[in-house]
Protein backbone atom coordinates (compact mmCIF):
# COMPACT_ATOMS: atom_id res chain seq x y z
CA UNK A 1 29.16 38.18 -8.45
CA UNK A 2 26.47 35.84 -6.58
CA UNK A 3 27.43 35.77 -2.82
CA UNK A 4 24.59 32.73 -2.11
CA UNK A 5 25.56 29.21 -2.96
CA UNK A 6 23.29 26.48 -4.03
CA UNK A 7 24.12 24.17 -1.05
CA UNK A 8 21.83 26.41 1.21
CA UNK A 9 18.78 25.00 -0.95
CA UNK A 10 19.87 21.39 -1.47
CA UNK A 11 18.32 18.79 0.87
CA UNK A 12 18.95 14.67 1.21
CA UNK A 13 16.33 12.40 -1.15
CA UNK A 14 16.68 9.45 0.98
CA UNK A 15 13.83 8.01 1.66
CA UNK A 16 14.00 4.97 2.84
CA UNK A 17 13.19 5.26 6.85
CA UNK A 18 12.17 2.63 8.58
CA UNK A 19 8.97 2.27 10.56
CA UNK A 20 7.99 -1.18 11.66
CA UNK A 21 5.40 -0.31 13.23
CA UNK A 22 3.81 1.31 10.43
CA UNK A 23 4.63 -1.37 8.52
CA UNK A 24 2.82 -4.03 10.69
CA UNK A 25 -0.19 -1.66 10.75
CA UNK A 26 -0.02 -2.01 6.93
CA UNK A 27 0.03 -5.91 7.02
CA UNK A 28 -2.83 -5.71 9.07
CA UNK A 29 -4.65 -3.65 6.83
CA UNK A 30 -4.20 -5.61 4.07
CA UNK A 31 -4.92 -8.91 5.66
CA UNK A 32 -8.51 -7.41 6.86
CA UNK A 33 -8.88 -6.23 3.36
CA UNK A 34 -8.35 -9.51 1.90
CA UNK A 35 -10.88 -11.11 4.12
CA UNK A 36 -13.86 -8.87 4.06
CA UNK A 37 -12.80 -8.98 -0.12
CA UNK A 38 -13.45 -12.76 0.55
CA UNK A 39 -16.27 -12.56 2.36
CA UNK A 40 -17.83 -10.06 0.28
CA UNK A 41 -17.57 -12.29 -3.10
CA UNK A 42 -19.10 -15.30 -1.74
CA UNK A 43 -21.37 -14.09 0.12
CA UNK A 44 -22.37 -11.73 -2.71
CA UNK A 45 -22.10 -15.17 -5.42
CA UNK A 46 -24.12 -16.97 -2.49
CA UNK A 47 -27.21 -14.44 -1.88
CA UNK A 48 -27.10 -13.01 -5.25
CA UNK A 49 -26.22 -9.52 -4.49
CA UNK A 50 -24.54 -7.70 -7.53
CA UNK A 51 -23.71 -4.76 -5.06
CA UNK A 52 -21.76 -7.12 -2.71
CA UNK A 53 -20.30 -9.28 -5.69
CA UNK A 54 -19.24 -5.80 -7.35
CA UNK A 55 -18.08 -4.41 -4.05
CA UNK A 56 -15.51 -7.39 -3.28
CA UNK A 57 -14.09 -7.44 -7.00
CA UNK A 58 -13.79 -4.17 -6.81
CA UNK A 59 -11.47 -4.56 -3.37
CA UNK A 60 -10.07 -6.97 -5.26
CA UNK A 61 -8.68 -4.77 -7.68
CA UNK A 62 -7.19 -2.55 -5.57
CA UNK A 63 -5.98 -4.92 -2.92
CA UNK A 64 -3.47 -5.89 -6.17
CA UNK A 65 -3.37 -2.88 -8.06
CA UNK A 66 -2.50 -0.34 -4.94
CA UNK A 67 -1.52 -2.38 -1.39
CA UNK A 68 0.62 -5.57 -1.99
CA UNK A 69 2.48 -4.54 -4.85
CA UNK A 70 3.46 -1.05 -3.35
CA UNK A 71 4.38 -2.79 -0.26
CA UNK A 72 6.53 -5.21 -1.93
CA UNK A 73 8.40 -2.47 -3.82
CA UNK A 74 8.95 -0.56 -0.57
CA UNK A 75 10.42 -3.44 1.55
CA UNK A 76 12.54 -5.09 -1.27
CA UNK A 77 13.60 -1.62 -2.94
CA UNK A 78 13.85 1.39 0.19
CA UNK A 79 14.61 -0.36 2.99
CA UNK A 80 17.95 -1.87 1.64
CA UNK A 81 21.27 -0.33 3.56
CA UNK A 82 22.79 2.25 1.43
């Protein structure tokens, strides 16, 4: 009855390819991100600047909430051998 097979449509979900170099661009993402976050609370709790206080808790929050966690999953998780 149905000539077409469903193996025509099905593709691999591995995911896990490995990029060092895209990794190491990450790293130094986050590590610039964790200093101007730094710099940007003290030297907003130091002058008094709300904006710059606000600005660095804000990078704060999503320096933990998006980068190092995600990374973390990604190297421990996808990059094991299958």
């Amino acid at each position: 009855m149905h000539t077409q097979t469903v193996e025509n449509w099905q593709h691999s979900h591995q995911f896990s390819v490995s990029n060092p170099k895209g990794e190491q661009r990450t790293k130094y993402v986050l590590i610039l991100t964790a200093i101007t976050m730094v710099a940007e609370i003290i030297s907003g709790s130091i002058f008094g600047s709300m904006a710059l206080l606000a600005d660095g808790w804000q990078m704060a929050g999503r320096w933990l909430a998006d980068g190092y966690p995600c990374r973390r999953f990604f190297n421990h998780y996808l990059c094991l051998p299958l």
